[in-house]
PDB file of N, CA and C in Angstrom:
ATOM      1  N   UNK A   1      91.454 130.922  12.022  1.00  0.00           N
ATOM      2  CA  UNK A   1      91.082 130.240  13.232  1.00  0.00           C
ATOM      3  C   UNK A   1      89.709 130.740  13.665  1.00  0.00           C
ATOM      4  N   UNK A   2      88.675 129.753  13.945  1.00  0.00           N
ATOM      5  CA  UNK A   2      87.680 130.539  14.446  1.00  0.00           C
ATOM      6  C   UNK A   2      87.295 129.679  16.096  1.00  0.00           C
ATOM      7  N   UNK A   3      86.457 130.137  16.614  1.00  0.00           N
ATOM      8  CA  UNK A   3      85.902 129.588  17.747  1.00  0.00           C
ATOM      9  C   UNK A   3      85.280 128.125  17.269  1.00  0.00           C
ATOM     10  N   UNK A   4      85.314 126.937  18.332  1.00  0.00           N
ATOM     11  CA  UNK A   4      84.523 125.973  18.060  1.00  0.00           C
ATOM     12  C   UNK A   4      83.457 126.071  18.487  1.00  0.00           C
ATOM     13  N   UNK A   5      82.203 125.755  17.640  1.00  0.00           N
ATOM     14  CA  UNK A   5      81.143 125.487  18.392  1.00  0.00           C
ATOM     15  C   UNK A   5      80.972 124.057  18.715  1.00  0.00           C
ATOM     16  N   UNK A   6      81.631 123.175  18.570  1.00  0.00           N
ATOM     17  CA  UNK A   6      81.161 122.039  18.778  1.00  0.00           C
ATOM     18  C   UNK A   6      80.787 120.955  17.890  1.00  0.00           C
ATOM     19  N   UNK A   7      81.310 121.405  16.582  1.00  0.00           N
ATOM     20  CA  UNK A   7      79.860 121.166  15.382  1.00  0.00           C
ATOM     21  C   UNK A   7      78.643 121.218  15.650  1.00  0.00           C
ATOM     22  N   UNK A   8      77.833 122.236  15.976  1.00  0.00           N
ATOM     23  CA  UNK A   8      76.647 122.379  16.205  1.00  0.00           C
ATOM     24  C   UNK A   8      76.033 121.675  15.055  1.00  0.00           C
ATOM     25  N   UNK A   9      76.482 121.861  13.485  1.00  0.00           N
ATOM     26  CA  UNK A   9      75.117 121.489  12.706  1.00  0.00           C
ATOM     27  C   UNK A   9      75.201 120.141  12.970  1.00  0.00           C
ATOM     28  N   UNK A  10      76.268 119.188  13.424  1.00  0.00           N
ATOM     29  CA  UNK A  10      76.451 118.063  13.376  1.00  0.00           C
ATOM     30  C   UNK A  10      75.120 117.501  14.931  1.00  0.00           C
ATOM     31  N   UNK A  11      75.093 118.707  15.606  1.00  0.00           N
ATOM     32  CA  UNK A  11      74.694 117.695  16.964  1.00  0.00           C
ATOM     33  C   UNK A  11      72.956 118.411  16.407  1.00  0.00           C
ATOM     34  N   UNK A  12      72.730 119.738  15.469  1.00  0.00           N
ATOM     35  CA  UNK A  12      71.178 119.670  15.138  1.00  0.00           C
ATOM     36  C   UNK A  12      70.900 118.931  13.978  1.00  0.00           C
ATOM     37  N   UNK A  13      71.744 118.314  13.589  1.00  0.00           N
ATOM     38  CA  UNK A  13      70.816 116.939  12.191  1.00  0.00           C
ATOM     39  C   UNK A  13      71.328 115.519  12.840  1.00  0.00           C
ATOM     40  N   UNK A  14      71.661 115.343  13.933  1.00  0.00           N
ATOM     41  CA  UNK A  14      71.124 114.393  14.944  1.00  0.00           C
ATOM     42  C   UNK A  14      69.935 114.381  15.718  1.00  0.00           C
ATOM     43  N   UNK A  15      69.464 115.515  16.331  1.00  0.00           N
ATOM     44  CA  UNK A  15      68.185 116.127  16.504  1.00  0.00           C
ATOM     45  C   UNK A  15      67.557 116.219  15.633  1.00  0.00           C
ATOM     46  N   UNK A  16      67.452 116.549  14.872  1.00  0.00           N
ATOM     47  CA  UNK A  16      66.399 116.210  13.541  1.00  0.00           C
ATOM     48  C   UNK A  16      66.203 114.817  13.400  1.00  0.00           C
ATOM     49  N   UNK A  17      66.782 113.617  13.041  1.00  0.00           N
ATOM     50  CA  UNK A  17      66.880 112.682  12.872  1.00  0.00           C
ATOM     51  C   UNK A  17      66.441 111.561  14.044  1.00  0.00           C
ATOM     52  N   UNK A  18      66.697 112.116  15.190  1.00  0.00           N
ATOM     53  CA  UNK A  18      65.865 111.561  16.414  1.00  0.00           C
ATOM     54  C   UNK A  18      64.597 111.830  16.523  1.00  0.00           C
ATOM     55  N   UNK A  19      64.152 113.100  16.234  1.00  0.00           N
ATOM     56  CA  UNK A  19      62.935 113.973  16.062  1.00  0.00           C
ATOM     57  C   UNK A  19      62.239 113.277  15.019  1.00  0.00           C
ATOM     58  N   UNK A  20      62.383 112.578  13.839  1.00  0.00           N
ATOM     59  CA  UNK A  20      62.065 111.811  12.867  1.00  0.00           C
ATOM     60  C   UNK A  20      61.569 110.877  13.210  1.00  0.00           C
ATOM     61  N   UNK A  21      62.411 110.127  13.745  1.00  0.00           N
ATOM     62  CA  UNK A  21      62.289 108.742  14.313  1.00  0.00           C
ATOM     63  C   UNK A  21      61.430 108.642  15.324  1.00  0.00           C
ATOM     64  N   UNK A  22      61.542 109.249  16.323  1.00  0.00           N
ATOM     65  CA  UNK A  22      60.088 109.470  17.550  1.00  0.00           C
ATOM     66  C   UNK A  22      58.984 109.656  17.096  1.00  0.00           C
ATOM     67  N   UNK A  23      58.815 110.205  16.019  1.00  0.00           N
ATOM     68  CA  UNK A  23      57.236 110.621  15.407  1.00  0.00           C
ATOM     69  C   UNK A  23      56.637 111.373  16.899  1.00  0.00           C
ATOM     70  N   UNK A  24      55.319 110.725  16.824  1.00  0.00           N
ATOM     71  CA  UNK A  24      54.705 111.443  18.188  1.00  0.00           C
ATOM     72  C   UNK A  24      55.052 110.529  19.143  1.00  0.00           C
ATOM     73  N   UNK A  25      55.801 109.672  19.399  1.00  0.00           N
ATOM     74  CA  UNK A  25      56.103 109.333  20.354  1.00  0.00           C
ATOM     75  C   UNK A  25      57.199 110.791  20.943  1.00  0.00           C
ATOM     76  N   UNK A  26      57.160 110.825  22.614  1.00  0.00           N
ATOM     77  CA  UNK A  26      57.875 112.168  23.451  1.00  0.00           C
ATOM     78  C   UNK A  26      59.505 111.429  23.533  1.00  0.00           C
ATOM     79  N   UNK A  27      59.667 110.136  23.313  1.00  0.00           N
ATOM     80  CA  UNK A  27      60.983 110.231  23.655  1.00  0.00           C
ATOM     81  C   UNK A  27      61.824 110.404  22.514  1.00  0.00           C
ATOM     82  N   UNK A  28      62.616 111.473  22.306  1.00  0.00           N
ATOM     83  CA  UNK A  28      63.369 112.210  21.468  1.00  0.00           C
ATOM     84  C   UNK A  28      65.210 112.083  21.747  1.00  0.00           C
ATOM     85  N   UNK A  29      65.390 111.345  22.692  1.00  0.00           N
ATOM     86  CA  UNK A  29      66.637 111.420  22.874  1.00  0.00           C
ATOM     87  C   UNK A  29      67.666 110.615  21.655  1.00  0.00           C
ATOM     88  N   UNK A  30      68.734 111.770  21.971  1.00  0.00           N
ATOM     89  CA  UNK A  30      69.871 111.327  20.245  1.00  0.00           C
ATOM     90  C   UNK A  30      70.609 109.899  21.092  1.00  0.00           C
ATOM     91  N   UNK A  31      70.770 108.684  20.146  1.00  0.00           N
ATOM     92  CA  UNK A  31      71.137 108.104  20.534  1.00  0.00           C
ATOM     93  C   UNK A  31      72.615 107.995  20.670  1.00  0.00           C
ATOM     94  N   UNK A  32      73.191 107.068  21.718  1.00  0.00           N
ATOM     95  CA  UNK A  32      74.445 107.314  21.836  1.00  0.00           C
ATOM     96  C   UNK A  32      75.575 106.831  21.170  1.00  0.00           C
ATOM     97  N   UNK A  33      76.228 107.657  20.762  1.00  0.00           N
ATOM     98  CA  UNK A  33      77.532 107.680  19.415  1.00  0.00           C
ATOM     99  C   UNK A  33      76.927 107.433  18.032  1.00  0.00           C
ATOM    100  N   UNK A  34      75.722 108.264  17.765  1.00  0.00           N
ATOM    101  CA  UNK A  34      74.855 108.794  16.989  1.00  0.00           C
ATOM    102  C   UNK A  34      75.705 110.031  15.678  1.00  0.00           C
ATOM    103  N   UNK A  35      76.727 110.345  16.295  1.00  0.00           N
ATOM    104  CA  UNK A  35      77.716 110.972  15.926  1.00  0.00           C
ATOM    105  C   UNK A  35      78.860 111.042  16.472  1.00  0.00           C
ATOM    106  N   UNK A  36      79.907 112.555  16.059  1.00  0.00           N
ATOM    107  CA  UNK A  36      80.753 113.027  16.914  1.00  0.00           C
ATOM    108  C   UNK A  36      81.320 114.165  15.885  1.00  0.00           C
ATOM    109  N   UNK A  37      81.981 114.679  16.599  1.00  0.00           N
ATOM    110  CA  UNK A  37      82.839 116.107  15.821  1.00  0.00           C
ATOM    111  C   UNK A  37      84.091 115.882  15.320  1.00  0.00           C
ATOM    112  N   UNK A  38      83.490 116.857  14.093  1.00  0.00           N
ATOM    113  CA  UNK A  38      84.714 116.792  13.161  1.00  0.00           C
ATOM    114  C   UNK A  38      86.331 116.021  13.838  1.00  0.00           C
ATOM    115  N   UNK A  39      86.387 117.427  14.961  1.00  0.00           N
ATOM    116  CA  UNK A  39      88.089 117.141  15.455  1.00  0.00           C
ATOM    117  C   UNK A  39      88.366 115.437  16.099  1.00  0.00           C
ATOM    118  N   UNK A  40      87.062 115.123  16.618  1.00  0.00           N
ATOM    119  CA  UNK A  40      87.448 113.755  16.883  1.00  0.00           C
ATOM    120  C   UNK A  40      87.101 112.769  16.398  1.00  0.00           C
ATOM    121  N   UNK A  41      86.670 112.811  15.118  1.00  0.00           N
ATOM    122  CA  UNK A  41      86.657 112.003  14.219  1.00  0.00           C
ATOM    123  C   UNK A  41      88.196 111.752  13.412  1.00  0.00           C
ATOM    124  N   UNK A  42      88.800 113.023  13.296  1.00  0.00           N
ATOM    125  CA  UNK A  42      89.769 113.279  12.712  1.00  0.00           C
ATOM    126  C   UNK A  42      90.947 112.366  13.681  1.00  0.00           C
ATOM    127  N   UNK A  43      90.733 112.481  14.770  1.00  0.00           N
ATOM    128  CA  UNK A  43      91.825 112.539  15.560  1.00  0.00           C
ATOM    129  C   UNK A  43      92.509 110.909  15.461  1.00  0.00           C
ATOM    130  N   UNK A  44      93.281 110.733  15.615  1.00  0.00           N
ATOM    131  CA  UNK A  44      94.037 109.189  14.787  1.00  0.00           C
ATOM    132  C   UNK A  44      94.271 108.862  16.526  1.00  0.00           C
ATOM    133  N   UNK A  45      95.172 109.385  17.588  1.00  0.00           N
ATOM    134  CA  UNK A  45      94.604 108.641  18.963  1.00  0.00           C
ATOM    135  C   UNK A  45      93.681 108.464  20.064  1.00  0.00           C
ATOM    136  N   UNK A  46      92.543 109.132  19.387  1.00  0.00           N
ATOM    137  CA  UNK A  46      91.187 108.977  19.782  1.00  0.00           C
ATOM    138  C   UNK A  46      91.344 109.729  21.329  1.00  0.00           C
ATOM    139  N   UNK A  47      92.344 110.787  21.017  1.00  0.00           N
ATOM    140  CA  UNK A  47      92.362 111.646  22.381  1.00  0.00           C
ATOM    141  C   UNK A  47      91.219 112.759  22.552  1.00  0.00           C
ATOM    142  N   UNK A  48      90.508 112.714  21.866  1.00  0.00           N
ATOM    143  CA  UNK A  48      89.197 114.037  21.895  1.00  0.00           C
ATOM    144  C   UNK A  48      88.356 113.061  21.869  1.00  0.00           C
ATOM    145  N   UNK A  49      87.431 113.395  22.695  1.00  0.00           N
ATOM    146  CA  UNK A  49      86.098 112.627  23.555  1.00  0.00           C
ATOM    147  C   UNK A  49      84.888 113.788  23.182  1.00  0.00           C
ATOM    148  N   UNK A  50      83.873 113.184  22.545  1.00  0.00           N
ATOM    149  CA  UNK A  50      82.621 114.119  22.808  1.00  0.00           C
ATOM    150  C   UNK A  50      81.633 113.401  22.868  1.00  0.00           C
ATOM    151  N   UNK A  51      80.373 113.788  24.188  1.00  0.00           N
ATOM    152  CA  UNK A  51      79.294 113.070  24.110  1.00  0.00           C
ATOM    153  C   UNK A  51      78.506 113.852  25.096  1.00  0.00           C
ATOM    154  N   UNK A  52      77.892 112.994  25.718  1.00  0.00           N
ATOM    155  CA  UNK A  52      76.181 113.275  26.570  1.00  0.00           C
ATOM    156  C   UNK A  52      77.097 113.191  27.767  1.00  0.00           C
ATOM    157  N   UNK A  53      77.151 114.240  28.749  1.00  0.00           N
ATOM    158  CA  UNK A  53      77.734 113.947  30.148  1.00  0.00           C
ATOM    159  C   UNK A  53      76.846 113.677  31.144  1.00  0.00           C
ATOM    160  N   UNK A  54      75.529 113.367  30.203  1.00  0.00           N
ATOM    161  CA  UNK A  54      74.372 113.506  31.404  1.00  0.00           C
ATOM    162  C   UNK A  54      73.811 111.602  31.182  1.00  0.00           C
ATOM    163  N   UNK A  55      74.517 111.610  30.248  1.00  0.00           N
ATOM    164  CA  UNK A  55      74.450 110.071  29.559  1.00  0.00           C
ATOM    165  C   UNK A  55      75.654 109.100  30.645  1.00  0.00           C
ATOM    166  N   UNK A  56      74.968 108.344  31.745  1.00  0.00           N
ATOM    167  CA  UNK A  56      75.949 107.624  32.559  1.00  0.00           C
ATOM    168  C   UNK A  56      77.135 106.500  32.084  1.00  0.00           C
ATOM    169  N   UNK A  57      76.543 106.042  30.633  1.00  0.00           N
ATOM    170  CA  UNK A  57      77.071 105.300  30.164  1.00  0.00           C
ATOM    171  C   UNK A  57      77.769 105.748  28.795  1.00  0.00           C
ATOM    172  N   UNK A  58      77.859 106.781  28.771  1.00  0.00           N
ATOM    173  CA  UNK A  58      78.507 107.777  27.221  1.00  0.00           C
ATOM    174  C   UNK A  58      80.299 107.714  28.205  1.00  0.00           C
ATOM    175  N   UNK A  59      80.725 107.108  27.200  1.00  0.00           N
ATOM    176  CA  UNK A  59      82.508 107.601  27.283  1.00  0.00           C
ATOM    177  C   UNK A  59      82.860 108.894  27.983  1.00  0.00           C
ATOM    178  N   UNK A  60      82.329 109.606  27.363  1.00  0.00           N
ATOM    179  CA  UNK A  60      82.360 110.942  27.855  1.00  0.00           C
ATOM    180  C   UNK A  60      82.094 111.483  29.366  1.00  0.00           C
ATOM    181  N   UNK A  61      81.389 110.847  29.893  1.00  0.00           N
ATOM    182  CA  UNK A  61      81.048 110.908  31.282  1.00  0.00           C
ATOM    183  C   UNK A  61      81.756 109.848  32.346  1.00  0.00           C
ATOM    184  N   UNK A  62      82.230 109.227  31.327  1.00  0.00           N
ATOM    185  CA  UNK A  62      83.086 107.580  32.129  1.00  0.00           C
ATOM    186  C   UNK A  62      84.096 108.245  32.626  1.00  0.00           C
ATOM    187  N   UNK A  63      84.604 109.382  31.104  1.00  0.00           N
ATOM    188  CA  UNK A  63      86.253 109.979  31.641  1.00  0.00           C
ATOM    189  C   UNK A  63      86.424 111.259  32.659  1.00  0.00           C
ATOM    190  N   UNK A  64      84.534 111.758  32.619  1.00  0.00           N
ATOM    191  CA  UNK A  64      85.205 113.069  33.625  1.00  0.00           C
ATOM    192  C   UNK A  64      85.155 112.587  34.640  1.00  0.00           C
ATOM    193  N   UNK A  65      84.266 111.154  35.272  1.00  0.00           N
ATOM    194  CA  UNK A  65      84.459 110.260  36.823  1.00  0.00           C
ATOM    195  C   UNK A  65      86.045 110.373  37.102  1.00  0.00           C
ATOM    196  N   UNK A  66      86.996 110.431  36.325  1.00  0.00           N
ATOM    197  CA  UNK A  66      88.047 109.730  36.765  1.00  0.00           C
ATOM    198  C   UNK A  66      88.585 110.841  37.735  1.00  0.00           C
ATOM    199  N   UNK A  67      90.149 110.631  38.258  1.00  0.00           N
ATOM    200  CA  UNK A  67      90.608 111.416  39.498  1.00  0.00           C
ATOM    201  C   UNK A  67      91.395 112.325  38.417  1.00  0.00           C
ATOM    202  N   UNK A  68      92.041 111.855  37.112  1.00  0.00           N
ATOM    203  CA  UNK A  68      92.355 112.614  36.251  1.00  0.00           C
ATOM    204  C   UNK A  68      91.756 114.059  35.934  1.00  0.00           C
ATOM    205  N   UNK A  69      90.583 113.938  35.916  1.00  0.00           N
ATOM    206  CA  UNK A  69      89.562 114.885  35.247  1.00  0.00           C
ATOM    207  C   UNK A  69      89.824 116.627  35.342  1.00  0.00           C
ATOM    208  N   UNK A  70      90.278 117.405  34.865  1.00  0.00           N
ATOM    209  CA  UNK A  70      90.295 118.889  35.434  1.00  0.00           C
ATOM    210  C   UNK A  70      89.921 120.178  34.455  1.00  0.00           C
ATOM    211  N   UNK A  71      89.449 120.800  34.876  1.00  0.00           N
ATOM    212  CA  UNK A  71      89.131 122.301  34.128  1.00  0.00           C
ATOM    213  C   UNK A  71      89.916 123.203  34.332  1.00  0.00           C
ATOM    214  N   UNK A  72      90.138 124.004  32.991  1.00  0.00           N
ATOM    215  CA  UNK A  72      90.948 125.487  33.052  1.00  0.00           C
ATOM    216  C   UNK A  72      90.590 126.547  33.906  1.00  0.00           C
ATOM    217  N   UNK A  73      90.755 127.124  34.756  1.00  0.00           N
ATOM    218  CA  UNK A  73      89.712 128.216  35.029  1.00  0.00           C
ATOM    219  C   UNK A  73      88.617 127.782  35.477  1.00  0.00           C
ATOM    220  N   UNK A  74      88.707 126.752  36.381  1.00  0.00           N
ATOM    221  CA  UNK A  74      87.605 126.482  36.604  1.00  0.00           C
ATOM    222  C   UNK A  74      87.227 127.355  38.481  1.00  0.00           C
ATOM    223  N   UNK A  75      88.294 127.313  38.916  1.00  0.00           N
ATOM    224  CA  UNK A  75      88.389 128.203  40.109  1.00  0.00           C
ATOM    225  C   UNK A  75      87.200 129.713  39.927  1.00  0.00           C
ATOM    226  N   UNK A  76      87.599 129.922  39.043  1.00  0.00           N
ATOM    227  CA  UNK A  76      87.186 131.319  38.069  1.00  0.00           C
ATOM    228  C   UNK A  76      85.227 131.027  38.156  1.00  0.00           C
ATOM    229  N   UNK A  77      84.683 130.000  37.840  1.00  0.00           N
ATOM    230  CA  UNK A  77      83.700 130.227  38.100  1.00  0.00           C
ATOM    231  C   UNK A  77      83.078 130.499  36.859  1.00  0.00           C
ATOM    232  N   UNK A  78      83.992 129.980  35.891  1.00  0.00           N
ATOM    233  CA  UNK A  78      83.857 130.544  34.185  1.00  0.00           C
ATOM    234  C   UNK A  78      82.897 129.271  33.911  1.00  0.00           C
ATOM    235  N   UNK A  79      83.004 128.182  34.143  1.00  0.00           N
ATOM    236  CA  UNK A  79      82.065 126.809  33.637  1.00  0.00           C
ATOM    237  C   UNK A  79      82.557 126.632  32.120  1.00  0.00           C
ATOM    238  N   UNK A  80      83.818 126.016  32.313  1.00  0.00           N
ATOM    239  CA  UNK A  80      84.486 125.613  30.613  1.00  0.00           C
ATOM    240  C   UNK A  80      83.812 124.395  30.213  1.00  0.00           C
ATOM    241  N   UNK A  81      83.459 124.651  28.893  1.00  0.00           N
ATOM    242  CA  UNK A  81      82.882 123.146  28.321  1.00  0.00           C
ATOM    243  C   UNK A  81      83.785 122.088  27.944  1.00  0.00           C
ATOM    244  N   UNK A  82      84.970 122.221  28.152  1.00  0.00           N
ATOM    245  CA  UNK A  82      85.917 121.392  28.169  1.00  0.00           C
ATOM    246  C   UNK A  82      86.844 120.800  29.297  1.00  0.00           C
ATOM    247  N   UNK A  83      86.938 120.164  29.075  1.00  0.00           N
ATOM    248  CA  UNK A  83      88.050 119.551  30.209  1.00  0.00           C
ATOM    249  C   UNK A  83      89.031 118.820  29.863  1.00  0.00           C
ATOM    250  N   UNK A  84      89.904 118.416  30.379  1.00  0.00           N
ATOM    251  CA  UNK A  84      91.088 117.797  29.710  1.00  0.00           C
ATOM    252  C   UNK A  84      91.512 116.378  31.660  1.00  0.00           C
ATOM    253  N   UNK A  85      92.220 115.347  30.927  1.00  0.00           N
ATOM    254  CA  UNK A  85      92.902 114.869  31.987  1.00  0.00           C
ATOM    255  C   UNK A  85      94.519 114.999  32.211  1.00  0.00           C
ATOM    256  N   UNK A  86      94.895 114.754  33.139  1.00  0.00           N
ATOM    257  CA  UNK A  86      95.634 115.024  33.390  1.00  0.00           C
ATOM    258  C   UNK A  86      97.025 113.882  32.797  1.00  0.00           C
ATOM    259  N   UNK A  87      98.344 114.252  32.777  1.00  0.00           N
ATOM    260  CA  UNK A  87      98.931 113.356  32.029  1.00  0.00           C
ATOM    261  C   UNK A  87      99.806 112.259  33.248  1.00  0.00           C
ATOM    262  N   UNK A  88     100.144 111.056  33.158  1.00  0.00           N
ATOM    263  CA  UNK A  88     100.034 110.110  34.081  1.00  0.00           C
ATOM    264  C   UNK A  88     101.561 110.476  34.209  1.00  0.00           C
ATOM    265  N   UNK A  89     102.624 111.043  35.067  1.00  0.00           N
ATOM    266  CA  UNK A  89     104.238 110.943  34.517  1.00  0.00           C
ATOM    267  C   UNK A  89     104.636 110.159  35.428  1.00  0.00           C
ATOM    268  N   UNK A  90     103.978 109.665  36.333  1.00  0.00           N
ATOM    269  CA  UNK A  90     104.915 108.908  37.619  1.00  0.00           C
ATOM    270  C   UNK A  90     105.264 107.924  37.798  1.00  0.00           C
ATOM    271  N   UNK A  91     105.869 107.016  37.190  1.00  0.00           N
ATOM    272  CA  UNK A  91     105.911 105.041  36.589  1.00  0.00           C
ATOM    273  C   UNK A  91     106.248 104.747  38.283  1.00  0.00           C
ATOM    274  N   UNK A  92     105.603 103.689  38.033  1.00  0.00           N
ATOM    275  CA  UNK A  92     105.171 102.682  39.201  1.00  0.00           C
ATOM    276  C   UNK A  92     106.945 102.586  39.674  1.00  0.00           C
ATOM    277  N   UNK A  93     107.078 102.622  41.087  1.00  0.00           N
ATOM    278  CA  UNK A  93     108.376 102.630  41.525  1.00  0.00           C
ATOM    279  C   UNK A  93     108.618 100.895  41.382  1.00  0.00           C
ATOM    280  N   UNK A  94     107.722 100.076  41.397  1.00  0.00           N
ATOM    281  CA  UNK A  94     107.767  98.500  41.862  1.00  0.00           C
ATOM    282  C   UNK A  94     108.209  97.676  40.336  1.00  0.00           C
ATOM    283  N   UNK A  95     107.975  98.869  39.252  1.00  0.00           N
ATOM    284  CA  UNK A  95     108.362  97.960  37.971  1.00  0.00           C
ATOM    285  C   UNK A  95     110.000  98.123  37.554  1.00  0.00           C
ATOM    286  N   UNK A  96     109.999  96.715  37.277  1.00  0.00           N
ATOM    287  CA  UNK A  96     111.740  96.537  36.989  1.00  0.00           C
ATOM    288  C   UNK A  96     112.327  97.613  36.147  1.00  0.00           C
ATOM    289  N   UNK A  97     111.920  97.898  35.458  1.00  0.00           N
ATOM    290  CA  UNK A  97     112.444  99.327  34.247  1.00  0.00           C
ATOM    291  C   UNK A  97     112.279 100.724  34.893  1.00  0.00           C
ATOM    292  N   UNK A  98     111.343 100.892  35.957  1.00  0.00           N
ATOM    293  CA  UNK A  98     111.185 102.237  36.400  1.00  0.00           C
ATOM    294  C   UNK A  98     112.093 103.260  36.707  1.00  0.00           C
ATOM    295  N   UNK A  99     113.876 103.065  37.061  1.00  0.00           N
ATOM    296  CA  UNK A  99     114.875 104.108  37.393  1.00  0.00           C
ATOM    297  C   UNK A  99     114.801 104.531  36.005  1.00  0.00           C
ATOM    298  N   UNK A 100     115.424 103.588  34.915  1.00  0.00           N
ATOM    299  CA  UNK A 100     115.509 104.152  33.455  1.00  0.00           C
ATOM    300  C   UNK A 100     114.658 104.537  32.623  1.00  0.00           C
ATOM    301  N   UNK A 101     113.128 104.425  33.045  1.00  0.00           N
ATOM    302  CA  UNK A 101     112.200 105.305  32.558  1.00  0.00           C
ATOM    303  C   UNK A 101     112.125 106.161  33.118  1.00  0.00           C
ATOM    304  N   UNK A 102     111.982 106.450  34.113  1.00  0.00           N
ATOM    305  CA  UNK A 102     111.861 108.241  34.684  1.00  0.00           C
ATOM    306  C   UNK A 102     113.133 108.420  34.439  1.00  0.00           C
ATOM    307  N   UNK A 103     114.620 108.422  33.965  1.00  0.00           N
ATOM    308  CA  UNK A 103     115.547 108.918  33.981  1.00  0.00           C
ATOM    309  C   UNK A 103     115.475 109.031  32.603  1.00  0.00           C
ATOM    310  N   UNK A 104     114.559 108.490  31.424  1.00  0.00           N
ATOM    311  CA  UNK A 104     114.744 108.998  30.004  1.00  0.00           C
ATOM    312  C   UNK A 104     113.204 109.849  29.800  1.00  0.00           C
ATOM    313  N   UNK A 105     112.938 110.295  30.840  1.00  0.00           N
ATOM    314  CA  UNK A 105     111.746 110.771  30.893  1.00  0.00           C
ATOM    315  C   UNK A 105     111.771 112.127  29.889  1.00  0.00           C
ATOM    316  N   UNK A 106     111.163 112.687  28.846  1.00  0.00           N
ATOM    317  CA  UNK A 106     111.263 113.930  28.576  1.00  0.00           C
ATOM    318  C   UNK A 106     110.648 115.146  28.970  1.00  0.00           C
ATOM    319  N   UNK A 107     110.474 114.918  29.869  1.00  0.00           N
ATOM    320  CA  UNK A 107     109.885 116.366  30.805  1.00  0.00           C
ATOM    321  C   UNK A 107     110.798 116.375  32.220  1.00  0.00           C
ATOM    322  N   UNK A 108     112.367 115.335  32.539  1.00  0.00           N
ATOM    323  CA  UNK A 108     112.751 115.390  33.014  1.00  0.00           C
ATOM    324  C   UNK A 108     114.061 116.213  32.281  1.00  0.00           C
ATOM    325  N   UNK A 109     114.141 116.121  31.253  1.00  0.00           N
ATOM    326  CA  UNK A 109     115.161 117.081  29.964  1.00  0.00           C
ATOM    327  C   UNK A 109     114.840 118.395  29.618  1.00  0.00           C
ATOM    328  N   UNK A 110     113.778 119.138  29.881  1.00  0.00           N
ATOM    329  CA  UNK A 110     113.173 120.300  29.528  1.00  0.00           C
ATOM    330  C   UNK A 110     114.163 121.192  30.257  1.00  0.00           C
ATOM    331  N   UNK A 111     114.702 122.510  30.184  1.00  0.00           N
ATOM    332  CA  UNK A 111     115.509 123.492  30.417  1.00  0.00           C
ATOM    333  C   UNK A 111     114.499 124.104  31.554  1.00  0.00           C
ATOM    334  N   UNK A 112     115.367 124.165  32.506  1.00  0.00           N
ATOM    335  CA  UNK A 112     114.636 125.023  33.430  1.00  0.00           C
ATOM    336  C   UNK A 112     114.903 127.142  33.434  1.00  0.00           C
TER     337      UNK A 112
END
């Protein structure tokens, strides 16, 4: 197991490759979904998100807007580069199926 960096070489031969392309022109920015990392490439329900959070229109910044949005330790003052959302468990009381979905709920079965 090691630490992630992120795929760094993946996000500096995007930089290179933007850097190419600009010549002497100054605007150098990697374009968007120019890549992505290994793990979320891999990932089959496209639950790992990586991008530009400074990018208004990158996925990535769409999902930390949401009310979902939260950090580990973030109280802490640590500044995690990750974040995660939160998981939705509360089914709409107004939908016809809703007693027997929250009653086959599996986090309503977990051993206390």
């Amino acid at each position: 197991m090691e630490k992630c960096t992120f795929c760094v070489q993946r996000i500096e031969e995007a930089k290179i490759a933007a850097l190419a392309r600009a010549g002497a022109s100054p605007e150098t920015r990697i374009p968007r979904d120019s890549f992505t990392t290994a793990c979320a490439q891999a990932c089959p329900t496209e639950a790992i998100v990586f991008g530009d959070i400074k990018d208004p229109e990158s996925r990535v910044s769409k999902m930390k807007e949401q009310d979902r949005n939260y950090r580990i330790l973030d109280y802490l003052n640590v500044v995690p580069r990750v974040s995660y959302l939160a998981r939705v468990r509360n089914p709409n009381p107004n939908m016809p199926d809703a007693e027997t979905s929250a009653s086959q709920a599996w986090w309503r079965k977990l051993p206390e």
